[in-house]
C-alpha atoms as a PDB file:
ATOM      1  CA  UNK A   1     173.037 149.439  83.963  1.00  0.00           C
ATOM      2  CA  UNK A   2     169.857 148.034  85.820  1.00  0.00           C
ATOM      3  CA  UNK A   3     171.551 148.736  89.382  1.00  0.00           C
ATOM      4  CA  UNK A   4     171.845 152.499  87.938  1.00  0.00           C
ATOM      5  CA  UNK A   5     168.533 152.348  86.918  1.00  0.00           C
ATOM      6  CA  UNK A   6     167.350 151.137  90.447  1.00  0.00           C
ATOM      7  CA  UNK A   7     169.174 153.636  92.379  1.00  0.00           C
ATOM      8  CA  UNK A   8     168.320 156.605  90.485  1.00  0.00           C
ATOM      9  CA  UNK A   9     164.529 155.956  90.762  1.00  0.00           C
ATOM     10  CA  UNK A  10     165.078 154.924  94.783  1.00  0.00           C
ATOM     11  CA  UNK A  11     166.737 158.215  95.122  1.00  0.00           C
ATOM     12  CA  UNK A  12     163.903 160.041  93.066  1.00  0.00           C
ATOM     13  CA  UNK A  13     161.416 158.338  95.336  1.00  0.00           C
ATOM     14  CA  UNK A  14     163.260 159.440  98.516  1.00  0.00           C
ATOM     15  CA  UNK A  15     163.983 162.712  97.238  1.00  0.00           C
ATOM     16  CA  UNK A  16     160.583 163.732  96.901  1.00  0.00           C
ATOM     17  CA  UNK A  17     158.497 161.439  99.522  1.00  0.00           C
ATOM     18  CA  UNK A  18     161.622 161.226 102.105  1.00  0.00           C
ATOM     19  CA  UNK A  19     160.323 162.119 105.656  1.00  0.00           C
ATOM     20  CA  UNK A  20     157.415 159.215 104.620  1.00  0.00           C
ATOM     21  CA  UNK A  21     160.360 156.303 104.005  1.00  0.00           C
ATOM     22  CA  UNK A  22     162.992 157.577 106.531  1.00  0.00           C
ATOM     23  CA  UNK A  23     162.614 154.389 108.562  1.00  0.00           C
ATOM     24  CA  UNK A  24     162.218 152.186 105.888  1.00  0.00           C
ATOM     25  CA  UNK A  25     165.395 153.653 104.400  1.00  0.00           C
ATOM     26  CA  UNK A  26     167.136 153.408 108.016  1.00  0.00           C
ATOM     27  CA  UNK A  27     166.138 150.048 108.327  1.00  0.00           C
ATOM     28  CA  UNK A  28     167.512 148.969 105.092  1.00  0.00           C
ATOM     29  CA  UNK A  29     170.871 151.218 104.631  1.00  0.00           C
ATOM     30  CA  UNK A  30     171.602 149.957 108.566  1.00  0.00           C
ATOM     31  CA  UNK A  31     170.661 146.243 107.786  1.00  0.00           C
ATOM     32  CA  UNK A  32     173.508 146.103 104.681  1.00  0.00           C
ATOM     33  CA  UNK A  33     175.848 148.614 106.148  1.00  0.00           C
ATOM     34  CA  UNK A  34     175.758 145.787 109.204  1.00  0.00           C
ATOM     35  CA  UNK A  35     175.986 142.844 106.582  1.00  0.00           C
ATOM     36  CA  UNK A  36     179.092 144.500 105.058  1.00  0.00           C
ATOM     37  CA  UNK A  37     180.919 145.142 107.745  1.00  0.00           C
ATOM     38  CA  UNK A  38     180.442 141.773 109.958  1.00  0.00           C
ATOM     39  CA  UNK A  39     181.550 140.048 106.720  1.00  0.00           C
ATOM     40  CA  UNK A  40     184.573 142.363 105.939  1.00  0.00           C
ATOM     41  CA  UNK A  41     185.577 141.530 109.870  1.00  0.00           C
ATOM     42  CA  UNK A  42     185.495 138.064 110.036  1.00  0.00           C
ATOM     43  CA  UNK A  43     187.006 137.905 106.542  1.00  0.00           C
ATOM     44  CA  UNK A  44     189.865 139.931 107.288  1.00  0.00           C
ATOM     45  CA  UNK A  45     189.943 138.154 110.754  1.00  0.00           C
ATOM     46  CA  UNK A  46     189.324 134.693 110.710  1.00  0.00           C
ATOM     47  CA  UNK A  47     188.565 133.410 107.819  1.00  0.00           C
ATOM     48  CA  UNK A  48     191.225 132.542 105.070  1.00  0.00           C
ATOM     49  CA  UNK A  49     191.627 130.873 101.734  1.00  0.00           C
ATOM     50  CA  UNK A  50     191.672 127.372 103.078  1.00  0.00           C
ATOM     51  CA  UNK A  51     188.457 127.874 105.207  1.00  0.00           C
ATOM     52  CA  UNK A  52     185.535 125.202 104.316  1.00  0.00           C
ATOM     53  CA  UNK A  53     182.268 126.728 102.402  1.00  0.00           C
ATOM     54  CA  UNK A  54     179.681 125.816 104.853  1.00  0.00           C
ATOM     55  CA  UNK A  55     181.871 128.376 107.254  1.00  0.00           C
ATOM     56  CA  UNK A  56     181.246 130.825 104.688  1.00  0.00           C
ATOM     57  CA  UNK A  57     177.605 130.190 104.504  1.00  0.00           C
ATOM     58  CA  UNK A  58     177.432 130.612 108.598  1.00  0.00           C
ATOM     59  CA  UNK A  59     179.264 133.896 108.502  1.00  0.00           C
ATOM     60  CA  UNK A  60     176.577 134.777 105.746  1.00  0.00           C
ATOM     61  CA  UNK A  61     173.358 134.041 107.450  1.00  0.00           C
ATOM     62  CA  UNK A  62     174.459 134.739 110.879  1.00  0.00           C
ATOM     63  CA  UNK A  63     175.182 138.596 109.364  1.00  0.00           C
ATOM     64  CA  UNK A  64     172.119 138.518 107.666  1.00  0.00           C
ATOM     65  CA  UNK A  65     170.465 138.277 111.087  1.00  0.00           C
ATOM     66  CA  UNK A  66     172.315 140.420 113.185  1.00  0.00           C
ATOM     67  CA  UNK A  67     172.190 142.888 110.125  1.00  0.00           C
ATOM     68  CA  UNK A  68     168.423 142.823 110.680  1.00  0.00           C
ATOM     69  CA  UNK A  69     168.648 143.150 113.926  1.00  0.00           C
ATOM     70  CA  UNK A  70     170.614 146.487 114.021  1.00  0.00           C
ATOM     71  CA  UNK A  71     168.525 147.551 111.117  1.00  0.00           C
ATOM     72  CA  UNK A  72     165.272 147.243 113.359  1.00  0.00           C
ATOM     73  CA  UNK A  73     167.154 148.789 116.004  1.00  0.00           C
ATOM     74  CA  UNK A  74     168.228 151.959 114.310  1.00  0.00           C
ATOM     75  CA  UNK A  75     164.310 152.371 112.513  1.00  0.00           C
ATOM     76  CA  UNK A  76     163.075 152.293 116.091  1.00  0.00           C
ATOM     77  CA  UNK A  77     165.630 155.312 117.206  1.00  0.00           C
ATOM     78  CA  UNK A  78     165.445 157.425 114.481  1.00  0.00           C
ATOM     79  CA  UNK A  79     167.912 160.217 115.434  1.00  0.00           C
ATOM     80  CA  UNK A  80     170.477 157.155 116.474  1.00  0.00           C
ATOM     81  CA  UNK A  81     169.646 155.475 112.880  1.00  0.00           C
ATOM     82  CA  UNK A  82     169.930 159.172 110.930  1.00  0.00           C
ATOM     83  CA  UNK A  83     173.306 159.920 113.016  1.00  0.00           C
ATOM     84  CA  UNK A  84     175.078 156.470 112.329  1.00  0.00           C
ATOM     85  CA  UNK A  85     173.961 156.799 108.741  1.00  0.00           C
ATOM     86  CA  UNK A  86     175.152 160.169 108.451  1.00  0.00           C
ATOM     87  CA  UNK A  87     178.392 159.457 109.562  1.00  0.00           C
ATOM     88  CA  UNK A  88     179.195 156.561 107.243  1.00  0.00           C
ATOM     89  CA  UNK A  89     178.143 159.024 104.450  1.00  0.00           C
ATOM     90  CA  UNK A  90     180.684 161.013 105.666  1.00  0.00           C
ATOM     91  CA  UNK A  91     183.303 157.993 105.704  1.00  0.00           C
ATOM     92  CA  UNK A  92     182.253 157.520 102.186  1.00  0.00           C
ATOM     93  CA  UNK A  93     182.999 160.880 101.178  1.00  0.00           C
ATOM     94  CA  UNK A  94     185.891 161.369 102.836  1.00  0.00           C
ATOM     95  CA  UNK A  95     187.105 157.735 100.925  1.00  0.00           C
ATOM     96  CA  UNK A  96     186.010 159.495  97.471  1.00  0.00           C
ATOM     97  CA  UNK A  97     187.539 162.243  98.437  1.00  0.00           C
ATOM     98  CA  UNK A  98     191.079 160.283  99.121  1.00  0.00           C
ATOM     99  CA  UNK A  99     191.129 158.380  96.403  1.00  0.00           C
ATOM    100  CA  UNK A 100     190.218 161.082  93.489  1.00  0.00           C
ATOM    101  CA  UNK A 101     192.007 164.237  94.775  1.00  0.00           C
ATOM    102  CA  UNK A 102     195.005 163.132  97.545  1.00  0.00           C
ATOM    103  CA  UNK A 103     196.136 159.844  96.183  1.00  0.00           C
ATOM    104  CA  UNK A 104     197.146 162.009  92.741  1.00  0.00           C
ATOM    105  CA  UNK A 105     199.363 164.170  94.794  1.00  0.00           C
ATOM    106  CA  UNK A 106     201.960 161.642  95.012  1.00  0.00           C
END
């Protein structure tokens, strides 16, 4: 309930002040977007159930930095940051899409 709280007031704030926190919102959308996918990769890749913790805990803060990284990078090129962004939307939707409406027509 306090996440839903959070993002409903985040999304009131950039619905009505959102040209003023586009890079800030760039920055911080590209920065987890990064996060989750380098640790999605090497988990699906490398990593298995028998891997040792402190491998874990590299992964982690090693896509913690890149994460920031791209996030800087896409807040300095706006129309790159707002394209990328865009198009995981997109993926997202398309994923909701899938899984409410074309999976029940099986």
């Amino acid at each position: 309930m306090l996440w839903g709280v959070f993002f409903i007031a985040s999304g009131l704030l950039l619905c009505f002040a959102g040209r003023k926190l586009i890079k800030p919102s760039v920055c911080v959308a590209g920065t987890f977007s990064t996060i989750t996918l380098a640790l999605i990769l090497f988990y699906a890749i490398f990593l298995s159930k028998n891997t040792k913790t402190w491998v874990f805990w590299v992964v982690l803060v090693v896509s913690i930095v890149v994460g920031i990284v791209v996030g800087l990078i896409l807040s300095k090129f706006i129309k790159l940051g707002a394209a990328i962004l865009a198009g995981w939307g997109g993926f997202a939707l398309g994923l909701l899409i899938n899984n409410a409406l074309l999976s029940q027509a099986q």
